[in-house]
PDB file of N, CA and C in Angstrom:
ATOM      1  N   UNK A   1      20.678  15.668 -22.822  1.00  0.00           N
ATOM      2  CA  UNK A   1      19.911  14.464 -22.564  1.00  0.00           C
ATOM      3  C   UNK A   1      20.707  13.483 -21.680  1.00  0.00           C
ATOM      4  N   UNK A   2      22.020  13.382 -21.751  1.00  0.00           N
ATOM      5  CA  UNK A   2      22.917  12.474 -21.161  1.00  0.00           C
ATOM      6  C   UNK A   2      23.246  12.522 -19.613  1.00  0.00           C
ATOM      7  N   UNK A   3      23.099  14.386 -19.403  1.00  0.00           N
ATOM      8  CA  UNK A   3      23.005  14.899 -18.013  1.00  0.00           C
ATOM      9  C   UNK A   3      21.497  14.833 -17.089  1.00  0.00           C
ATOM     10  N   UNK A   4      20.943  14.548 -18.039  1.00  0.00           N
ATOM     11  CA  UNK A   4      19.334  14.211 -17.289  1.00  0.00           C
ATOM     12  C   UNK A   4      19.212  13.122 -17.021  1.00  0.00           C
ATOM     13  N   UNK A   5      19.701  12.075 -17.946  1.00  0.00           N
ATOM     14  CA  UNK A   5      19.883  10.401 -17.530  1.00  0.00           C
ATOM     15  C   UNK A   5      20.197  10.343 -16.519  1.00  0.00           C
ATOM     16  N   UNK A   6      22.007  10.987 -16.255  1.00  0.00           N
ATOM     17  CA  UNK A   6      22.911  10.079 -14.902  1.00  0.00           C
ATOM     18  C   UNK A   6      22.003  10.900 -14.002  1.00  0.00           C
ATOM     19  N   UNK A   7      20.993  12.611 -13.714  1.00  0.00           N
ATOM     20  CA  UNK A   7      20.583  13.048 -12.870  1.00  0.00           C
ATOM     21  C   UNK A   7      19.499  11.703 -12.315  1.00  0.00           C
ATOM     22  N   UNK A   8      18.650  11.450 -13.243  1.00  0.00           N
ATOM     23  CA  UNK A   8      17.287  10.706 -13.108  1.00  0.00           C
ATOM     24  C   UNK A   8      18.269   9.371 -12.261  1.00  0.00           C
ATOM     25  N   UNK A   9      19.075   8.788 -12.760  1.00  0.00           N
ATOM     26  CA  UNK A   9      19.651   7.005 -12.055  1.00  0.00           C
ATOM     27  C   UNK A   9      20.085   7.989 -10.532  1.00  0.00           C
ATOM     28  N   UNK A  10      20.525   8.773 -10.452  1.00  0.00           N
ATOM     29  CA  UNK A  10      21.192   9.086  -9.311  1.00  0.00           C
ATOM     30  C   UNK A  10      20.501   9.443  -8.373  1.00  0.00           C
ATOM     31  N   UNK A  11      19.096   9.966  -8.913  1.00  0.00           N
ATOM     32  CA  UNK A  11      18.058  10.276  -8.338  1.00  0.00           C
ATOM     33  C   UNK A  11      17.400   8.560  -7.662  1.00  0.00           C
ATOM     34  N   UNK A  12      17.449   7.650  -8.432  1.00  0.00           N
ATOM     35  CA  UNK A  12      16.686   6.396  -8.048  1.00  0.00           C
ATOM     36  C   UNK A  12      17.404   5.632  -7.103  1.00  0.00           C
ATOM     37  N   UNK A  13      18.480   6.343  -7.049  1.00  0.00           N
ATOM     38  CA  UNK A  13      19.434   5.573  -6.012  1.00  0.00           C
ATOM     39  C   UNK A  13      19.501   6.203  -4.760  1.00  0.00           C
ATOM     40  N   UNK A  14      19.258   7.458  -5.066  1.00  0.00           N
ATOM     41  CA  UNK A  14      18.847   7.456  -3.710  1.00  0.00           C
ATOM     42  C   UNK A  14      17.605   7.536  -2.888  1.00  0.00           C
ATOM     43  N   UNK A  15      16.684   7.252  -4.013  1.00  0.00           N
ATOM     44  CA  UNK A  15      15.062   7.127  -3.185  1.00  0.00           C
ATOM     45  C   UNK A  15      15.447   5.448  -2.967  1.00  0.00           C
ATOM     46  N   UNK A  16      16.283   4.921  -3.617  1.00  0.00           N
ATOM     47  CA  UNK A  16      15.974   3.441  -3.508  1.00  0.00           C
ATOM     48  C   UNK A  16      16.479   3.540  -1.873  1.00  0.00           C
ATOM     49  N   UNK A  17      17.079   4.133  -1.755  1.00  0.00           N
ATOM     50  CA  UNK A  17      17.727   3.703  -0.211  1.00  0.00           C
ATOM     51  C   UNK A  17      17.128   4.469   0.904  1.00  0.00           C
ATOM     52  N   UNK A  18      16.574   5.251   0.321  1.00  0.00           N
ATOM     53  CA  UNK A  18      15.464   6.187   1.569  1.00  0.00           C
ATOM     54  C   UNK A  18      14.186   6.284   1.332  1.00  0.00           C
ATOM     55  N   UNK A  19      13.241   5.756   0.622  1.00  0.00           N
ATOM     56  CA  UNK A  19      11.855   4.805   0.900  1.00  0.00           C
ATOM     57  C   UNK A  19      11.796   4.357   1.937  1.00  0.00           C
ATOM     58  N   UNK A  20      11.105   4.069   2.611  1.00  0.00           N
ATOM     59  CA  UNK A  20      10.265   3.406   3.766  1.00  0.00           C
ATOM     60  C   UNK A  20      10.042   2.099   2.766  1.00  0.00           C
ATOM     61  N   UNK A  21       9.274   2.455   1.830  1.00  0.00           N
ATOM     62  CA  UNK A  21       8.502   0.620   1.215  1.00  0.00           C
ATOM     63  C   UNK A  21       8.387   0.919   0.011  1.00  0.00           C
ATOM     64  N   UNK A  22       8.367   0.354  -1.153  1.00  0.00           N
ATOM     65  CA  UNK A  22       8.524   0.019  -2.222  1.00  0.00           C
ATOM     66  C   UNK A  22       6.679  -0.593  -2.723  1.00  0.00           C
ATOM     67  N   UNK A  23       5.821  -0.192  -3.135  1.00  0.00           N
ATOM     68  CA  UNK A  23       4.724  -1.078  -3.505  1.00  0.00           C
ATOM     69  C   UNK A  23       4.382  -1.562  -4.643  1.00  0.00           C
ATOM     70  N   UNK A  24       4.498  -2.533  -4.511  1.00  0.00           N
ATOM     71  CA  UNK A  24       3.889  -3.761  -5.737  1.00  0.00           C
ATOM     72  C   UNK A  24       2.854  -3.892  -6.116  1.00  0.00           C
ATOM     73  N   UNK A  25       2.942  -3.196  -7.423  1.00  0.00           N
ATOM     74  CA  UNK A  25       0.970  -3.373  -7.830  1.00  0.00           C
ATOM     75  C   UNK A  25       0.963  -4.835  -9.098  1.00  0.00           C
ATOM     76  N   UNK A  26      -0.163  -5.151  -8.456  1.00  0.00           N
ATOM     77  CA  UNK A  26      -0.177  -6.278  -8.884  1.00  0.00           C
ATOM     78  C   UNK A  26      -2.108  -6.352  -9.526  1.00  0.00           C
ATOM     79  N   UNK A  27      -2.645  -7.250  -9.834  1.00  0.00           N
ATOM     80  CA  UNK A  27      -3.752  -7.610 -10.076  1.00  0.00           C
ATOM     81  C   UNK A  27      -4.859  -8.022  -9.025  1.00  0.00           C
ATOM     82  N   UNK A  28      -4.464  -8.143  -7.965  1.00  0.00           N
ATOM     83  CA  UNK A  28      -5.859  -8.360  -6.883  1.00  0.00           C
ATOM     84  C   UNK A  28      -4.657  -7.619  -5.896  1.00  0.00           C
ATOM     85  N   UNK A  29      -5.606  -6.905  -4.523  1.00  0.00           N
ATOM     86  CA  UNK A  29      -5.265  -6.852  -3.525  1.00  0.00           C
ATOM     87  C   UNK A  29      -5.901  -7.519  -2.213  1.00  0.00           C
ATOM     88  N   UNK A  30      -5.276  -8.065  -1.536  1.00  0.00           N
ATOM     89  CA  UNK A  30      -5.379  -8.392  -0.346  1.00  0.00           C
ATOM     90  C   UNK A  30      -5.574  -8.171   1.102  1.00  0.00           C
ATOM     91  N   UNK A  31      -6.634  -7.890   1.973  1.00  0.00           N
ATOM     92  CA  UNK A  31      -6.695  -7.673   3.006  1.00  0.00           C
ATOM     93  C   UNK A  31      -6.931  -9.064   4.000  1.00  0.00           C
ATOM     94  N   UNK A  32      -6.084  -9.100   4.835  1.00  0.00           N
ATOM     95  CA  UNK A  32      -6.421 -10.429   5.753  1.00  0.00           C
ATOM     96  C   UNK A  32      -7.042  -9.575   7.178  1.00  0.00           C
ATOM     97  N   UNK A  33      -8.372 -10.246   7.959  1.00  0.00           N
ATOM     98  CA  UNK A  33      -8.363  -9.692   9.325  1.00  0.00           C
ATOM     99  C   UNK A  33      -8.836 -10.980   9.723  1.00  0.00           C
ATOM    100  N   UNK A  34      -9.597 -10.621  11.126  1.00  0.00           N
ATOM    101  CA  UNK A  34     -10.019 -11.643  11.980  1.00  0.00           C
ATOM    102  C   UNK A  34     -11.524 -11.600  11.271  1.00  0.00           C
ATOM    103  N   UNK A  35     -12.081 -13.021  11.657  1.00  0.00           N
ATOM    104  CA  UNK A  35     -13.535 -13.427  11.417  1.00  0.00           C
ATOM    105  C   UNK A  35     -14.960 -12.002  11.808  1.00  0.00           C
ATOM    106  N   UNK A  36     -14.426 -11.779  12.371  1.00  0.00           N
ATOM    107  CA  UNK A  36     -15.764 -11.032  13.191  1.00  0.00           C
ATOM    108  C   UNK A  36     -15.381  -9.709  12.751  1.00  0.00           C
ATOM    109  N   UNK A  37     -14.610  -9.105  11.807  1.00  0.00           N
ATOM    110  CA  UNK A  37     -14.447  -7.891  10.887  1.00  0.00           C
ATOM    111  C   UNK A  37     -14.839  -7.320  10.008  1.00  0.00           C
ATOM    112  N   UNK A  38     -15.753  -6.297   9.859  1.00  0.00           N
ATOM    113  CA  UNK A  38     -16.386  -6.281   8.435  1.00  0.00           C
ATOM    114  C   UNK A  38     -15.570  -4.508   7.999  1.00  0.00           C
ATOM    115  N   UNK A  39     -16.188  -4.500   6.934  1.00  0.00           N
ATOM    116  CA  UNK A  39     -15.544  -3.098   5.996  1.00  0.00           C
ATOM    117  C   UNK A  39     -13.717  -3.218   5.709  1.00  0.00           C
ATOM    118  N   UNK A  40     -13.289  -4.266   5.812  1.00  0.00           N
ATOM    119  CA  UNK A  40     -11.565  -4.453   5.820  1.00  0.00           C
ATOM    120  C   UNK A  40     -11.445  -4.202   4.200  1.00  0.00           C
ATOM    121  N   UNK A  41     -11.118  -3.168   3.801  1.00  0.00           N
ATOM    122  CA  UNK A  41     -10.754  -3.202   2.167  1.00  0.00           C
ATOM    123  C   UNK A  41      -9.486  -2.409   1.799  1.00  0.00           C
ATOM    124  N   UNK A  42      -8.688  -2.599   0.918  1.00  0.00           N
ATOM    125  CA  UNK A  42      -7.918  -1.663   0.423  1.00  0.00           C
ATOM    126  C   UNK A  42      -8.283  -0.660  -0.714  1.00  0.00           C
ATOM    127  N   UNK A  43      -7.998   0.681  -0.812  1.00  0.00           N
ATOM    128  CA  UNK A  43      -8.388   1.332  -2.083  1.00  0.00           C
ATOM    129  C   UNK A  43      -7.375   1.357  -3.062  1.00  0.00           C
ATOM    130  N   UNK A  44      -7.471   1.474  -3.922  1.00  0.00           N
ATOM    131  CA  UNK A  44      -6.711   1.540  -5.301  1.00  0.00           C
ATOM    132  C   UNK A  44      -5.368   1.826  -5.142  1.00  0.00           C
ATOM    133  N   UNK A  45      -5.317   3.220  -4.558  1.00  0.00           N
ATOM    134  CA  UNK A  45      -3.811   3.760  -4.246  1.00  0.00           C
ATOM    135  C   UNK A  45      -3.282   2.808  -3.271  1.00  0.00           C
ATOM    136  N   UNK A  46      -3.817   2.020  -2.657  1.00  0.00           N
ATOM    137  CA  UNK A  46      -3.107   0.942  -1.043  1.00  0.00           C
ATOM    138  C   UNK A  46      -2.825   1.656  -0.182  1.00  0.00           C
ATOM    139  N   UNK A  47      -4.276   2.330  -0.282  1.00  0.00           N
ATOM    140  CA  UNK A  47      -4.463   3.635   1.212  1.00  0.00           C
ATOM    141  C   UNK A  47      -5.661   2.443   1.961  1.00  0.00           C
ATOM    142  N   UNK A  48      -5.443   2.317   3.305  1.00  0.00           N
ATOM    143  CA  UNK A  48      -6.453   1.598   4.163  1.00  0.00           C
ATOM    144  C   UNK A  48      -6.857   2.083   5.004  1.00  0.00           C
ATOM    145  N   UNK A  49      -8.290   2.255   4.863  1.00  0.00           N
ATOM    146  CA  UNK A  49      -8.888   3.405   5.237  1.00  0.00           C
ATOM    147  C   UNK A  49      -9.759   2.551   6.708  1.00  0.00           C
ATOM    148  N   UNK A  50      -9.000   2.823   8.179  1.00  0.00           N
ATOM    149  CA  UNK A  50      -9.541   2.213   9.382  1.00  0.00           C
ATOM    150  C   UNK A  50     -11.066   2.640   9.749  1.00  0.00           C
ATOM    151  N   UNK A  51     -10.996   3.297   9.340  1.00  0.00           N
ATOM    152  CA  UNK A  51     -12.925   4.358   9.248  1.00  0.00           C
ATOM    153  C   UNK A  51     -13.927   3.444   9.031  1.00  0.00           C
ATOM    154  N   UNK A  52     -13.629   2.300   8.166  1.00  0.00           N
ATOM    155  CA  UNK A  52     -14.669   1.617   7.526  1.00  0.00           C
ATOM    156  C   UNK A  52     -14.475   0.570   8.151  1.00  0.00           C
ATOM    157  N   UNK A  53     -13.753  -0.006   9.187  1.00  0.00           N
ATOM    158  CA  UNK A  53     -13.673  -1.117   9.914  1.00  0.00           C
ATOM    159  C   UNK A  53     -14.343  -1.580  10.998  1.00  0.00           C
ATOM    160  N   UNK A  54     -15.525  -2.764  11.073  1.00  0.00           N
ATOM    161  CA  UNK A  54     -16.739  -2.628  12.330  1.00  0.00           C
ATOM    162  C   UNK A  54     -16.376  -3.744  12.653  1.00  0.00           C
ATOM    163  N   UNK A  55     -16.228  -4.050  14.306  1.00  0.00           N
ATOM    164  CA  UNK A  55     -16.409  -5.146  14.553  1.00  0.00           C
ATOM    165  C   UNK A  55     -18.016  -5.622  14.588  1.00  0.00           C
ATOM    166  N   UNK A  56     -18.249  -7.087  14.035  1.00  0.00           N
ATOM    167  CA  UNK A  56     -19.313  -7.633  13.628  1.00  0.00           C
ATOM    168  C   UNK A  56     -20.324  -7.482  15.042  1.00  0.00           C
ATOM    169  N   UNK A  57     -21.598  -7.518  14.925  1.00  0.00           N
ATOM    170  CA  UNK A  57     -22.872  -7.329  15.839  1.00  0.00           C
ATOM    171  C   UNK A  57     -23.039  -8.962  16.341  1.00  0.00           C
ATOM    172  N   UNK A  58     -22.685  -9.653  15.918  1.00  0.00           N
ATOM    173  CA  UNK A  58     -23.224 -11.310  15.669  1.00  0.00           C
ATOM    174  C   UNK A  58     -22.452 -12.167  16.878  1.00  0.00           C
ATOM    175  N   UNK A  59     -22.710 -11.837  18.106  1.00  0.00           N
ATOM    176  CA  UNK A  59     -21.946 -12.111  19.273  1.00  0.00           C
ATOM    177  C   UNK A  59     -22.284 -13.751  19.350  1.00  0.00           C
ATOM    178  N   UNK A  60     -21.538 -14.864  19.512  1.00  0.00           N
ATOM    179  CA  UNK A  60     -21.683 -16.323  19.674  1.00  0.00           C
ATOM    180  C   UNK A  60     -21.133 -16.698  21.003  1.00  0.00           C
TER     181      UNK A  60
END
């Protein structure tokens, strides 16, 4: 059990340093865009899916 511990910390040390990003789950997520953007959402996992992104019809 003691050799699986220091494996597992030694293991976190080095994803800690070779991750790209770290994600924070939290209770709401956030998407910011411009006004005239519709479908801007995040999914659950904080996969953002550009597919669903229209610029608005409503030309001023």
């Amino acid at each position: 059990m003691a050799k699986r511990q220091a494996i597992l910390v030694e293991l976190q040390e080095v994803m800690s340093q070779d991750v790209p990003y770290i994600p924070l789950w939290q209770t709401k997520d956030y998407a910011f865009a411009q006004n005239d953007l519709n479908g801007v959402v995040i999914n659950p996992s904080q996969t953002f899916p550009f597919w669903t992104i229209k610029r608005s019809s409503n030309e001023q």
